[in-house]
Each structure stands twice: as structure tokens, then as C-alpha cells.
N, C-alpha and C. Protein backbone atom coordinates (compact mmCIF):
# COMPACT_ATOMS: atom_id res chain seq x y z
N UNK A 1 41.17 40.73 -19.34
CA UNK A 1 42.41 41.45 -19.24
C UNK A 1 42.31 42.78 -19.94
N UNK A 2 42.86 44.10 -19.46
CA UNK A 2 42.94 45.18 -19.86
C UNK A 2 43.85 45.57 -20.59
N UNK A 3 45.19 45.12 -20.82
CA UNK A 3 46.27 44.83 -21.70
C UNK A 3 46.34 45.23 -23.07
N UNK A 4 47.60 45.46 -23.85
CA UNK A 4 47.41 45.77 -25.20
C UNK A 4 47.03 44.57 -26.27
N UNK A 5 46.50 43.23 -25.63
CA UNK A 5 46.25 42.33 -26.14
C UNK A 5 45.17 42.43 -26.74
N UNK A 6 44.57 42.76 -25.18
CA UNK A 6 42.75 42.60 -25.35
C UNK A 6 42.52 43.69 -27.13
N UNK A 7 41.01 43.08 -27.32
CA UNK A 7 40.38 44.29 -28.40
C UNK A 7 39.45 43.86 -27.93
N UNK A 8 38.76 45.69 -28.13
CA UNK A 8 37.03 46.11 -28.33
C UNK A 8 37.00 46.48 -29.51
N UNK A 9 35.51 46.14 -29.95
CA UNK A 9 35.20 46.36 -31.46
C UNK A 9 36.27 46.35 -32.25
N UNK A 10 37.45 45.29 -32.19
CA UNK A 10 38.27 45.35 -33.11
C UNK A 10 39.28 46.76 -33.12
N UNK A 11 39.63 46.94 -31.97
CA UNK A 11 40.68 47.94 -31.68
C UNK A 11 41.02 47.58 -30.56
N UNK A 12 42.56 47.81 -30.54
CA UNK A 12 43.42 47.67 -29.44
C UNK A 12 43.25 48.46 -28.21
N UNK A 13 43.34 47.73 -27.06
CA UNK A 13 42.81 48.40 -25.84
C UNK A 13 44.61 48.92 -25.19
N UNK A 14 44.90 50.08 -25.05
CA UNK A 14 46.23 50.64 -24.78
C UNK A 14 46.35 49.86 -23.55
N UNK A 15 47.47 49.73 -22.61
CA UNK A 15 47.97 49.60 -21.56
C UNK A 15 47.60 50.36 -20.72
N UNK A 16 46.84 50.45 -19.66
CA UNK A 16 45.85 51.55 -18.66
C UNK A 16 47.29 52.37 -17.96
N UNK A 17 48.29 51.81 -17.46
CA UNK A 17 49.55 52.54 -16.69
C UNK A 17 50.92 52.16 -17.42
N UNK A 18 51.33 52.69 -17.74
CA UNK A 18 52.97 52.38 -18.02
C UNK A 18 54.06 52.26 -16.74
N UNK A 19 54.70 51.11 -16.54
CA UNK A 19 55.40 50.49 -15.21
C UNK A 19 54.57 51.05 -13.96
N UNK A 20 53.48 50.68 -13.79
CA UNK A 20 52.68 51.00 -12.72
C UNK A 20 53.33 50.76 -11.34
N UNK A 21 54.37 50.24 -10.93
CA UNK A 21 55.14 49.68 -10.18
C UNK A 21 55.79 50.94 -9.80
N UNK A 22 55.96 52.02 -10.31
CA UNK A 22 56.94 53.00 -10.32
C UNK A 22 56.11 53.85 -8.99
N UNK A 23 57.02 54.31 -7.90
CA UNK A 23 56.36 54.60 -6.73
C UNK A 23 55.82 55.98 -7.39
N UNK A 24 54.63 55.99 -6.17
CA UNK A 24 53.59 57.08 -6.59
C UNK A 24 53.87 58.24 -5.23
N UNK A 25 54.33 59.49 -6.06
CA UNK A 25 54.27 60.19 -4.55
C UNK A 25 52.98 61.01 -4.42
N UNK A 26 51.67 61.27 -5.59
CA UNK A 26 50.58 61.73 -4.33
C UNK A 26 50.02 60.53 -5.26
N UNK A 27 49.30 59.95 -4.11
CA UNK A 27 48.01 59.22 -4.64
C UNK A 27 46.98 59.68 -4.53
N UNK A 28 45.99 59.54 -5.83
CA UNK A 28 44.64 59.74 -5.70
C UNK A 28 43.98 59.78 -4.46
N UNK A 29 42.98 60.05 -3.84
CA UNK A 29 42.16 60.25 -2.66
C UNK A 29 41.08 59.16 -3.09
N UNK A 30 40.64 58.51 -2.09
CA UNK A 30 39.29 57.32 -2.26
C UNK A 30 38.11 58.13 -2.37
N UNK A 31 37.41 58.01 -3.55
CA UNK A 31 36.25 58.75 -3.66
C UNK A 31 35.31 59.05 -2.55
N UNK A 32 34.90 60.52 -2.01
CA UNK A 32 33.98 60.45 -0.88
C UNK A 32 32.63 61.41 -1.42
N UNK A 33 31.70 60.51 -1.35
CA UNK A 33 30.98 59.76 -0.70
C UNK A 33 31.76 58.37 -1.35
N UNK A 34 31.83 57.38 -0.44
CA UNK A 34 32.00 55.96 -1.05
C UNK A 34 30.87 55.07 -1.49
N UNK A 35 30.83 55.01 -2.40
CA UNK A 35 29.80 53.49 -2.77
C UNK A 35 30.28 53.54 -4.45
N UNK A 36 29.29 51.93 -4.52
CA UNK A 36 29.56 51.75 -5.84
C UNK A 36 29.58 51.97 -7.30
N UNK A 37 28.18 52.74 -6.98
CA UNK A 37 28.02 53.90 -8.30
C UNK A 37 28.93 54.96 -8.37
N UNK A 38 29.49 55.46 -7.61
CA UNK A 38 30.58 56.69 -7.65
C UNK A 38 31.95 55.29 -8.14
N UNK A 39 32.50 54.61 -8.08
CA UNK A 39 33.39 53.93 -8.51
C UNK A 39 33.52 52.97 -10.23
N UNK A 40 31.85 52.65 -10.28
CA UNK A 40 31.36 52.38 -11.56
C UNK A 40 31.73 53.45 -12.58
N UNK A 41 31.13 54.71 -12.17
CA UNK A 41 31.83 55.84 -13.03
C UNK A 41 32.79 55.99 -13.42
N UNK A 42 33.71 55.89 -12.96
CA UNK A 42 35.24 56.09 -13.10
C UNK A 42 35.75 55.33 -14.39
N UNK A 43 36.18 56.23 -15.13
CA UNK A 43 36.83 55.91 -16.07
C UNK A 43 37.61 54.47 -16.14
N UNK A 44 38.22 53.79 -17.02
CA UNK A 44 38.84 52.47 -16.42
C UNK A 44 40.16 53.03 -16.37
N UNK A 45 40.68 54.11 -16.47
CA UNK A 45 42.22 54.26 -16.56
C UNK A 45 42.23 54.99 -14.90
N UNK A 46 41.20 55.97 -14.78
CA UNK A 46 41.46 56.47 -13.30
C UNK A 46 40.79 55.60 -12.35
N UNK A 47 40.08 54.85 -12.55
CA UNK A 47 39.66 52.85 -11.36
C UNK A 47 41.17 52.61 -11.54
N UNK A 48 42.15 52.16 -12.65
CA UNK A 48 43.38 51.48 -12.43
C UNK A 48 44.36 52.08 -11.43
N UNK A 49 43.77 53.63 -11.88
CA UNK A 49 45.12 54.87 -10.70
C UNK A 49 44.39 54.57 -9.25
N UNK A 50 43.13 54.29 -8.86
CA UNK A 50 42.87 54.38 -7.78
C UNK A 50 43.59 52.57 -7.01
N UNK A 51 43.41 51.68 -8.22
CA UNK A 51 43.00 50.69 -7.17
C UNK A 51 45.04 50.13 -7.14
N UNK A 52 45.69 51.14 -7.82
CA UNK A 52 47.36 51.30 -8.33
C UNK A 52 47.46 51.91 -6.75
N UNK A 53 47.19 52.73 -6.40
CA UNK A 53 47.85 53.65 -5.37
C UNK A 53 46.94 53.24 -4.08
N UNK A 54 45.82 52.52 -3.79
CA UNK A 54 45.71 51.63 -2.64
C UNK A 54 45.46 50.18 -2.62
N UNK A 55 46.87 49.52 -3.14
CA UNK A 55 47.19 48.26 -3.11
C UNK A 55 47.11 47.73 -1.39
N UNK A 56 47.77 48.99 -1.03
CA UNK A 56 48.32 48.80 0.43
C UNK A 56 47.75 50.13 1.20
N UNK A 57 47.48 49.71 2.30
CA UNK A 57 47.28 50.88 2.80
C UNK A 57 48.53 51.88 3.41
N UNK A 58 48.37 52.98 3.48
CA UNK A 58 49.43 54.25 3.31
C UNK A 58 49.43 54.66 4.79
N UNK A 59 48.46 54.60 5.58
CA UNK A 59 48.75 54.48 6.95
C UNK A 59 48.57 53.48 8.31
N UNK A 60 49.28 53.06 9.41
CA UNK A 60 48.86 51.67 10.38
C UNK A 60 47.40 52.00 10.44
N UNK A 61 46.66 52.96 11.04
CA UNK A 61 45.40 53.51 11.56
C UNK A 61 45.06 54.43 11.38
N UNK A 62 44.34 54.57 12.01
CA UNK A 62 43.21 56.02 11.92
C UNK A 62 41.95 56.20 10.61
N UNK A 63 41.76 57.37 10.61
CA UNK A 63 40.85 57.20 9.82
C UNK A 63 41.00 56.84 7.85
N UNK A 64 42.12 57.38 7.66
CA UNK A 64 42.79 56.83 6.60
C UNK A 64 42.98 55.51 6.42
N UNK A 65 43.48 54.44 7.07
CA UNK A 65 43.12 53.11 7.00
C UNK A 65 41.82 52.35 7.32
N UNK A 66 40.94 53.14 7.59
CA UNK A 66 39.71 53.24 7.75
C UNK A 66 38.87 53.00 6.59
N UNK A 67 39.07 54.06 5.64
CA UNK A 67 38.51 54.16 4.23
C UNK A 67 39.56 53.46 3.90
N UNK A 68 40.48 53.22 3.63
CA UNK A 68 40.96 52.16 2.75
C UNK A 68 40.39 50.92 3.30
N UNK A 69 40.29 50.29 4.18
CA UNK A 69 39.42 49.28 4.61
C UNK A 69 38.39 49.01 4.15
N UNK A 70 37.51 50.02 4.36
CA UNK A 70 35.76 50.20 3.30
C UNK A 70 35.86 50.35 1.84
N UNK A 71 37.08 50.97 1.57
CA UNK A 71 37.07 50.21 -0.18
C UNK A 71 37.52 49.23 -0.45
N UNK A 72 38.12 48.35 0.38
CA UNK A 72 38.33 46.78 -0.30
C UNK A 72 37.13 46.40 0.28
N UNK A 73 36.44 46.08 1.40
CA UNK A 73 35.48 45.41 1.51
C UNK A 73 34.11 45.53 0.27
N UNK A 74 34.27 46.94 -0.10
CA UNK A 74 33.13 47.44 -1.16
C UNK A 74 33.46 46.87 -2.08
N UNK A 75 34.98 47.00 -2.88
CA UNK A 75 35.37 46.27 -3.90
C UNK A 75 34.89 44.94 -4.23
N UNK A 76 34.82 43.90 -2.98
CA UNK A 76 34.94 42.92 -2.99
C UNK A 76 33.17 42.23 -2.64
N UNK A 77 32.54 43.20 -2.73
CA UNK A 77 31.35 42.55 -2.13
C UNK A 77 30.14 43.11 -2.97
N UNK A 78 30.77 43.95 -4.13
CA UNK A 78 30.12 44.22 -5.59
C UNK A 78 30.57 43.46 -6.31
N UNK A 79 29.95 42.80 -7.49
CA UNK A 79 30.02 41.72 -8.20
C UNK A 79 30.86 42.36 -9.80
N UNK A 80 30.88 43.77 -9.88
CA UNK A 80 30.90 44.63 -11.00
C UNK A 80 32.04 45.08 -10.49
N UNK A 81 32.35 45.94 -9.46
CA UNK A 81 33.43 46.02 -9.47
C UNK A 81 34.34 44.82 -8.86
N UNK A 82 34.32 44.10 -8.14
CA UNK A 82 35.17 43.13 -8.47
C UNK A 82 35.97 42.87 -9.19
N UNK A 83 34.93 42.43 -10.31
CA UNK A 83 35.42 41.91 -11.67
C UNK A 83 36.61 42.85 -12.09
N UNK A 84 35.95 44.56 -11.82
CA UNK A 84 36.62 45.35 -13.18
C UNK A 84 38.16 45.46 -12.28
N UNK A 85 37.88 44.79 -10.60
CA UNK A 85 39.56 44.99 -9.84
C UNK A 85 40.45 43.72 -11.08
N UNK A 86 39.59 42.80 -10.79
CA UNK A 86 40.21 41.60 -11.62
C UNK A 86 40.75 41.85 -12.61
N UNK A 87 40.51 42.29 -13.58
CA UNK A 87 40.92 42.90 -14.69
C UNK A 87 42.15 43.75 -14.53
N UNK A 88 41.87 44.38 -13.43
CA UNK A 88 43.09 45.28 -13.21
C UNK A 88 44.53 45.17 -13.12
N UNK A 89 43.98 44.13 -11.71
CA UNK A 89 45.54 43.74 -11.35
C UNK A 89 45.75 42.34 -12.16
N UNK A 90 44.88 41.73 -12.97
CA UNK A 90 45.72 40.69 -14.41
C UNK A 90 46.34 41.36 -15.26
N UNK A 91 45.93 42.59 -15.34
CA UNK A 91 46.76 43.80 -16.32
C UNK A 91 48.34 44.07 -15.53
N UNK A 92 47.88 44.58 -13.97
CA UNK A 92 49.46 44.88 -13.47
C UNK A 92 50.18 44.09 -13.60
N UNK A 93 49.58 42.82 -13.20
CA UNK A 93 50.85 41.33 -12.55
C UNK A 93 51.00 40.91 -14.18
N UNK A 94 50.52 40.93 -15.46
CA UNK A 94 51.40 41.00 -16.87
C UNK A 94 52.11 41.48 -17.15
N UNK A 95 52.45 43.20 -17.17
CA UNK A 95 53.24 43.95 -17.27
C UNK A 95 54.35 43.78 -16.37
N UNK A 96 54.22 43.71 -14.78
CA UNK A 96 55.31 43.17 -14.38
C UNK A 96 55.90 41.81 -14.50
N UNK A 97 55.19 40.93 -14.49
CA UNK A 97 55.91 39.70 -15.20
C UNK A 97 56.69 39.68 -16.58
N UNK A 98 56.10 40.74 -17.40
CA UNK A 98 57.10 40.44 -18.76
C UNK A 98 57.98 41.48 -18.77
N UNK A 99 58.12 42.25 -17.56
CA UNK A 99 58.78 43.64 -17.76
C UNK A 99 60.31 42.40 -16.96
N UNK A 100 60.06 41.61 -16.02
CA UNK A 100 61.08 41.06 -15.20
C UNK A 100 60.92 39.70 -15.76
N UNK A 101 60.87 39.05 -16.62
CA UNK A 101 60.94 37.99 -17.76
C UNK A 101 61.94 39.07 -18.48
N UNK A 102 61.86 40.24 -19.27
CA UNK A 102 62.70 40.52 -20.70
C UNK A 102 63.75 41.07 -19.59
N UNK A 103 63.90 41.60 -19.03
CA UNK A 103 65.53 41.58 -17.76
C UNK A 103 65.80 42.96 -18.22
N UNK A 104 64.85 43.71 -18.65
CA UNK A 104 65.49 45.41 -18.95
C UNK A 104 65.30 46.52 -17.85
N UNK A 105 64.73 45.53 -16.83
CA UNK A 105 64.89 46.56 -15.33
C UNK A 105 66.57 46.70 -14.50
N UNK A 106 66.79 47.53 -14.27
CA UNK A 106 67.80 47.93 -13.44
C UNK A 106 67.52 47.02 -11.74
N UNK A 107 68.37 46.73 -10.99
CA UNK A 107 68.09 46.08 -9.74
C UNK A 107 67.24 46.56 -9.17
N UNK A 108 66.93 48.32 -9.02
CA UNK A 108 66.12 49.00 -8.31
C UNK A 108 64.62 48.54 -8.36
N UNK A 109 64.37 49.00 -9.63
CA UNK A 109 63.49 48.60 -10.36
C UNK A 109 62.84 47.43 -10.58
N UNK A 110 63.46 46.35 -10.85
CA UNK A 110 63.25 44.88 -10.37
C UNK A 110 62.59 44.44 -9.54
N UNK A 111 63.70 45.13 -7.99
CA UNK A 111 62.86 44.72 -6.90
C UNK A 111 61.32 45.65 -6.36
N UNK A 112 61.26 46.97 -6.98
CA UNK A 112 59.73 47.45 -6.97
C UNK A 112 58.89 46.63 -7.66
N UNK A 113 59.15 46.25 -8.77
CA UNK A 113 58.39 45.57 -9.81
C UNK A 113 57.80 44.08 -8.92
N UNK A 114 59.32 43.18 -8.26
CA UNK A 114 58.75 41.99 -7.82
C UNK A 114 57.42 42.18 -6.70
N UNK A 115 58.02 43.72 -5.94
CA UNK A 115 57.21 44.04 -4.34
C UNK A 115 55.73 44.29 -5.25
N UNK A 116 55.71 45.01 -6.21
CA UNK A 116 54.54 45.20 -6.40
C UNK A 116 53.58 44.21 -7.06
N UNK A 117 53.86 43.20 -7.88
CA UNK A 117 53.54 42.28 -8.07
C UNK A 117 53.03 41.19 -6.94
N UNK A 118 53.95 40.83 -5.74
CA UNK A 118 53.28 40.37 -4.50
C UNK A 118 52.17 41.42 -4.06
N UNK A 119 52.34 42.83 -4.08
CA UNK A 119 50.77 43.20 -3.69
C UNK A 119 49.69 43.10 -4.88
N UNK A 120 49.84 43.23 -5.47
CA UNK A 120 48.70 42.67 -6.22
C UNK A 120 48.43 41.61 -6.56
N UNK A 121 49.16 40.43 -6.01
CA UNK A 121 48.77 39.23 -5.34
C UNK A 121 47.59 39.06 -4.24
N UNK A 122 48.58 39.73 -3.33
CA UNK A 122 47.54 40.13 -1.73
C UNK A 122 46.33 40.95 -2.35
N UNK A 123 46.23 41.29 -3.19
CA UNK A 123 44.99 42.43 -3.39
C UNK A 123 43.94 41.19 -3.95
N UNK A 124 44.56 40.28 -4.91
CA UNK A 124 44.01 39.44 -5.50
C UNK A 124 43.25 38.46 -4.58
N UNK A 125 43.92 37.73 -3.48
CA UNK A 125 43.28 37.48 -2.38
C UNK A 125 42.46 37.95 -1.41
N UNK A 126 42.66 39.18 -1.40
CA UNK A 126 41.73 39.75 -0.65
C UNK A 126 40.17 40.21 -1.24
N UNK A 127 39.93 39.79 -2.29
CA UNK A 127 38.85 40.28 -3.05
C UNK A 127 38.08 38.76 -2.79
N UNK A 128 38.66 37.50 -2.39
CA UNK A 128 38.46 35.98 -3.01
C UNK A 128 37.62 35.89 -1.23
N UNK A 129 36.66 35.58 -1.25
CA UNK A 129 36.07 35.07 -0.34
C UNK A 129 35.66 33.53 0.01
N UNK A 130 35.94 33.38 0.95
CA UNK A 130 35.57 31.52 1.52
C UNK A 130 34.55 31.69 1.53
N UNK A 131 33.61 31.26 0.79
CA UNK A 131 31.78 30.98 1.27
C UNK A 131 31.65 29.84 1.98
N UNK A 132 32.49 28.88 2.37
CA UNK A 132 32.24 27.82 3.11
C UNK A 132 33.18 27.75 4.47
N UNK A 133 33.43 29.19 5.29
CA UNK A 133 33.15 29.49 6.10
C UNK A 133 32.14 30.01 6.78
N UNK A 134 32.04 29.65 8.47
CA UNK A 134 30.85 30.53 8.34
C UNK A 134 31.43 32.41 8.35
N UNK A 135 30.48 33.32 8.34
CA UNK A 135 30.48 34.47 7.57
C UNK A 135 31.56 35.31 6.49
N UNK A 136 31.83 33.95 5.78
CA UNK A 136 33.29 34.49 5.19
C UNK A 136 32.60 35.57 4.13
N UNK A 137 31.64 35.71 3.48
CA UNK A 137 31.07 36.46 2.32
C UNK A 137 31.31 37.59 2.82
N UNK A 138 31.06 37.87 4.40
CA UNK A 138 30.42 39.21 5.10
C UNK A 138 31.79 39.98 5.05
N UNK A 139 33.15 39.32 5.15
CA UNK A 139 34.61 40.59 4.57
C UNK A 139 34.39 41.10 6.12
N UNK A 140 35.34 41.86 6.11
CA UNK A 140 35.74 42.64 7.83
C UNK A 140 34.69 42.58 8.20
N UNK A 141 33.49 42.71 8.29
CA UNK A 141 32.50 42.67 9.29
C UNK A 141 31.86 41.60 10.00
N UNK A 142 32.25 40.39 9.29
CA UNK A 142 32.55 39.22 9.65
C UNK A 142 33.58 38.39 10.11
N UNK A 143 34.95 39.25 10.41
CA UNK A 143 36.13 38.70 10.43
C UNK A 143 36.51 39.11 11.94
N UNK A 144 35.70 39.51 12.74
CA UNK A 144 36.55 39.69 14.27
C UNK A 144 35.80 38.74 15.27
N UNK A 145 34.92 38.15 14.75
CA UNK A 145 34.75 37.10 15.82
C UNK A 145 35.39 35.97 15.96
N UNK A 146 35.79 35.26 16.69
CA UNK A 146 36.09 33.74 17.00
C UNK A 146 35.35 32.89 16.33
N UNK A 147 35.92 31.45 16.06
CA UNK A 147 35.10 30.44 15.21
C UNK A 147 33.70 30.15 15.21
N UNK A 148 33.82 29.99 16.51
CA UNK A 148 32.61 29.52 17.20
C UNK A 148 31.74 30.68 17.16
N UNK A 149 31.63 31.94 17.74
CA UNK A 149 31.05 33.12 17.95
C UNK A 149 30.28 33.25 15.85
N UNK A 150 31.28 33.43 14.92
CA UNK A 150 30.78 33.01 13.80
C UNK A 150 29.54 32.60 13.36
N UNK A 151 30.05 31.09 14.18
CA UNK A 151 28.88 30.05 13.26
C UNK A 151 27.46 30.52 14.02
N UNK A 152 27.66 30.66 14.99
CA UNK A 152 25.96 30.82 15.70
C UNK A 152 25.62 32.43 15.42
N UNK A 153 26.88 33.51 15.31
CA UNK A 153 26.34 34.80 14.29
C UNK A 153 25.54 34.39 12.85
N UNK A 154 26.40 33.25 12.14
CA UNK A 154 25.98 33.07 10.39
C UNK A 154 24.31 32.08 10.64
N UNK A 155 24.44 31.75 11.91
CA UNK A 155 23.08 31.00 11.89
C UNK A 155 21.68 31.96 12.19
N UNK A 156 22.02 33.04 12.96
CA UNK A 156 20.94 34.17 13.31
C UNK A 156 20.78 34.48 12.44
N UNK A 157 21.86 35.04 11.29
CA UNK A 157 21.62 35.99 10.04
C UNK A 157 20.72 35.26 9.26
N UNK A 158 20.98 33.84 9.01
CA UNK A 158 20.36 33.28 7.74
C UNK A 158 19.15 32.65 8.26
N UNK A 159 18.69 32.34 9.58
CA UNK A 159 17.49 32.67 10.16
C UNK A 159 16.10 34.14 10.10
N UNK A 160 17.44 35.60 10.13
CA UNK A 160 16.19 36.59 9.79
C UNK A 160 16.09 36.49 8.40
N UNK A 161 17.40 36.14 7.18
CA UNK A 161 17.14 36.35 5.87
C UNK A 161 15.97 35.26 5.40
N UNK A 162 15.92 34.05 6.04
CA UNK A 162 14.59 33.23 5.66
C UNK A 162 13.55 33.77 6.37
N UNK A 163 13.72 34.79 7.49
CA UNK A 163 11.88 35.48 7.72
C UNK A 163 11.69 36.11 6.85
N UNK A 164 13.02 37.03 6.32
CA UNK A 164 12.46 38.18 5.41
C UNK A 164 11.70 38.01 4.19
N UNK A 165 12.52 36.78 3.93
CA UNK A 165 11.92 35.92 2.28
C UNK A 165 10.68 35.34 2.36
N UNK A 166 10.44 34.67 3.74
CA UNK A 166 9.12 34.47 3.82
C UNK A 166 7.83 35.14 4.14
N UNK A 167 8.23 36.56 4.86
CA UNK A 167 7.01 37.43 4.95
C UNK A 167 7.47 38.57 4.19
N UNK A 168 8.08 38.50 3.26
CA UNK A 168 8.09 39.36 2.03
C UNK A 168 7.14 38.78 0.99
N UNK A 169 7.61 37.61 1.05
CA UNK A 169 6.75 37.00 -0.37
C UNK A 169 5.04 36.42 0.23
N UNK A 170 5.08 36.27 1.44
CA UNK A 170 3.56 36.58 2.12
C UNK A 170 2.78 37.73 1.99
N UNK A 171 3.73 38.95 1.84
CA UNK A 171 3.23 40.13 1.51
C UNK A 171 2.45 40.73 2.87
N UNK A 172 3.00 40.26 4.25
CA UNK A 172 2.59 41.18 5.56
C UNK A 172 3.78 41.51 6.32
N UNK A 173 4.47 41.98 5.76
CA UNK A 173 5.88 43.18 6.22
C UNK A 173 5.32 44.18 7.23
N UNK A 174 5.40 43.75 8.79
CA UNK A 174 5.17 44.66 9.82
C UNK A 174 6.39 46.22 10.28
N UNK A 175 6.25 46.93 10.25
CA UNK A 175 7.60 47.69 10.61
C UNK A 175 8.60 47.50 11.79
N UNK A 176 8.00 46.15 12.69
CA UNK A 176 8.72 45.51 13.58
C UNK A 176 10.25 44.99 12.69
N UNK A 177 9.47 44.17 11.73
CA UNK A 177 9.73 43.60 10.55
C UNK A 177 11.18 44.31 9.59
N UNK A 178 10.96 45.13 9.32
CA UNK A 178 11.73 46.06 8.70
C UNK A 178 13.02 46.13 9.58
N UNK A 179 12.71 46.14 11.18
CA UNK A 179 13.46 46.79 11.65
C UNK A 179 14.45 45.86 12.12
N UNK A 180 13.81 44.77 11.92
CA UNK A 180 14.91 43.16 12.29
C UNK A 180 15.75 43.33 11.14
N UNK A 181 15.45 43.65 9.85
CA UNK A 181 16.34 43.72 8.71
C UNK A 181 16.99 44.41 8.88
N UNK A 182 16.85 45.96 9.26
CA UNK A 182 18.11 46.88 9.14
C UNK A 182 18.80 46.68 10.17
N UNK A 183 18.67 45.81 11.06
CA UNK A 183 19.86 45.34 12.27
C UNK A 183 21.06 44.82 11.43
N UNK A 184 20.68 43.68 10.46
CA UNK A 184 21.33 43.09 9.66
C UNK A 184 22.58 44.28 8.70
N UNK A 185 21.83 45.75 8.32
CA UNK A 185 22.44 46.15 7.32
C UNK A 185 23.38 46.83 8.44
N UNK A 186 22.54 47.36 9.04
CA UNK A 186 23.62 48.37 10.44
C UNK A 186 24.55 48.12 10.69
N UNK A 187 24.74 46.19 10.95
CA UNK A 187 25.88 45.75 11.48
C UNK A 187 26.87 45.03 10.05
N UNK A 188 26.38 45.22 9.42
CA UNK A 188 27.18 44.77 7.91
C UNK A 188 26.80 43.57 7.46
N UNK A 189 25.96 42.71 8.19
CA UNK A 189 25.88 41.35 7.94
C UNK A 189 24.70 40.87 6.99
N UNK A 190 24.40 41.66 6.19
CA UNK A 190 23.16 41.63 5.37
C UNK A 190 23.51 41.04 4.31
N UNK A 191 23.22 39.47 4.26
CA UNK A 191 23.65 38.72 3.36
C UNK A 191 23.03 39.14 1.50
N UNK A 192 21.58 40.31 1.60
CA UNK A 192 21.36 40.39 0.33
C UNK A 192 22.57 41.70 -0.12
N UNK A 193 22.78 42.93 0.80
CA UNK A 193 23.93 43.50 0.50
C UNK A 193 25.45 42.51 -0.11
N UNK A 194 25.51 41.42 1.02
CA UNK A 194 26.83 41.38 1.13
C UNK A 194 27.39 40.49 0.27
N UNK A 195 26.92 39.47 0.32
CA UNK A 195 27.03 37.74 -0.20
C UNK A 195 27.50 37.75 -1.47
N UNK A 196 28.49 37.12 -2.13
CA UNK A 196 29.22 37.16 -3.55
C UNK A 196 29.98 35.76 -2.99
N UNK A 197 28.95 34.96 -4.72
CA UNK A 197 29.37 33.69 -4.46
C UNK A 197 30.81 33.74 -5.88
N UNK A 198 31.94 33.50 -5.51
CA UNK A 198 32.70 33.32 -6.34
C UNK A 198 33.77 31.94 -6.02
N UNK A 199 34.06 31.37 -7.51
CA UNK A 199 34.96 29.99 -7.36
C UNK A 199 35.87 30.01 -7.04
């Protein structure tokens, strides 16, 4: 937890947002280039403003719900940031729970506080992957096929990931070879990219 509870080295860790609930009229922009080292960087107070202002996405489509799309899937399929979302929104959903436990919100206020608290619920779920589906690890890139279409996709994948393991560690990697793998990354389904086993 990120909270004024927590301590590092025996000092109090401040509250990352004060009523974070409170609507945001510009939000931060999703870091571009996207990946995970550009998000690792980030300070933990401006990670809280980013992952504060795309709880939800801000438009139905286009390319804007686009990148918000590719940062939850990224979120959720790094093991590091994950965590540091986790942290995050146990920090939001405290503050709003004890802000609407002590009853010093106005009705308005209240009901932002409850709405935002259900999204960082939904945010909380959406980071949580079924590994005992088939391609549940793989996040949107695994999520538009049919059941069936799935299981015999999750059976190809984990068919090339046992060639790769086995003529990797044979040590005769043909560039045929290579190129069966980056099918895997092309299409998102690259279980050493993707896979995050969590309880």
C-alpha cells in the first residue's frame, strides 16, 4: 500500500493524490513510445496521475481507446508494473473508503467517490488474469476468439513454445526457426512476453 500508513526507511510515505476521485479536466497523455521501461520511470506520484486519469477510457473508439487498451494490457502482463498498479488503486479504494466511512463528503461528492471506487474495482479486475483458461494470460489478444477457436489457438502456441525450448537448449536455432517465434510475438501470443502467473 502507498498510503500514509506505509513507511520507508522509517518515514512516512505521504498520500500520492488528495481525493483522487475529484474529476480531472486534462488528463495526462499515455506515454508515447509505450512500453515498460518508459512507465518504470515514472515517478510513483505521476504512475498514480496516469493510472488516476485512465481508469476508464475517455473515448468509445478510435485511436485513443486504442492506446488506452495497450496500456492495460501492458500493465497487466508486466509483473513490475502490475504490482506498482496494485499498490495504486489499494491506495485509491482506502482513501475513498474512509473518506465515505467518516460521512464528510457532500452528496456530490459521495457519489464520485462511490463511482470511482467501482472503477478501480474494474481496473483491479482487469489486471487479474484466468490462467486456467485457455489463452487467458495472452489479455486482448487472446480475448476475440470463441471457446473452442482458443483452445486449439493455446495448443499451437504452447506447441512452438516447447520447439523453441527445445532447439534453443539444443543449440541449432535455424532462421526458419526464429521466424516461427516472431509469428508468436507479431500476433501477441508469445507466452515468454506475455504469461503472468498470478493467484
Amino acid at each position: 500500500m502507498i498510503g500514509a500508513e506505509t513507511t520507508t526507511m522509517g518515514r512516512p510515505i505521504p498520500v500520492l493524490l488528495e481525493r483522487p476521485w475529484s474529476r480531472v479536466k486534462t488528463p495526462v497523455a499515455i506515454p508515447d513510445p509505450l512500453g515498460p521501461a518508459a512507465l518504470l520511470k515514472l515517478a510513483l506520484e505521476d504512475f498514480a496521475v496516469l493510472v488516476r486519469d485512465h481508469l476508464v477510457p475517455r473515448d468509445p473508439g478510435g485511436p485513443e481507446r486504442d492506446r488506452w487498451e495497450q496500456l492495460w494490457v501492458l500493465l497487466g502482463r508486466d509483473d513490475q508494473l502490475a504490482e506498482r498498479v496494485y499498490d495504486v488503486l489499494e491506495d485509491f479504494l482506502d482513501q475513498a473508503e474512509q473518506a465515505l466511512a467518516g460521512g464528510g463528503l457532500d452528496e456530490h461528492q459521495r457519489r464520485r467517490a462511490q463511482k470511482f471506487a467501482r472503477f478501480c474495482e474494474d481496473s483491479w479486475q482487469r489486471l487479474r488474469v484466468e490462467d486456467d483458461k485457455p489463452l487467458g494470460w495472452a489479455g486482448r489478444a487472446g480475448s476475440g476468439f470463441n471457446p473452442a477457436a482458443r483452445k486449439v489457438i493455446e495448443q499451437l502456441v504452447d506447441a512452438i513454445a516447447e520447439h523453441r525450448a527445445a532447439v534453443t537448449s539444443a543449440g541449432t536455432v535455424r532462421p526458419t526457426d526464429r521466424e516461427l517465434w516472431k509469428a508468436l510475438r507479431d500476433v501477441g501470443l508469445d507466452p515468454e512476453a506475455g504469461r503472468r502467473r498470478r493467484s
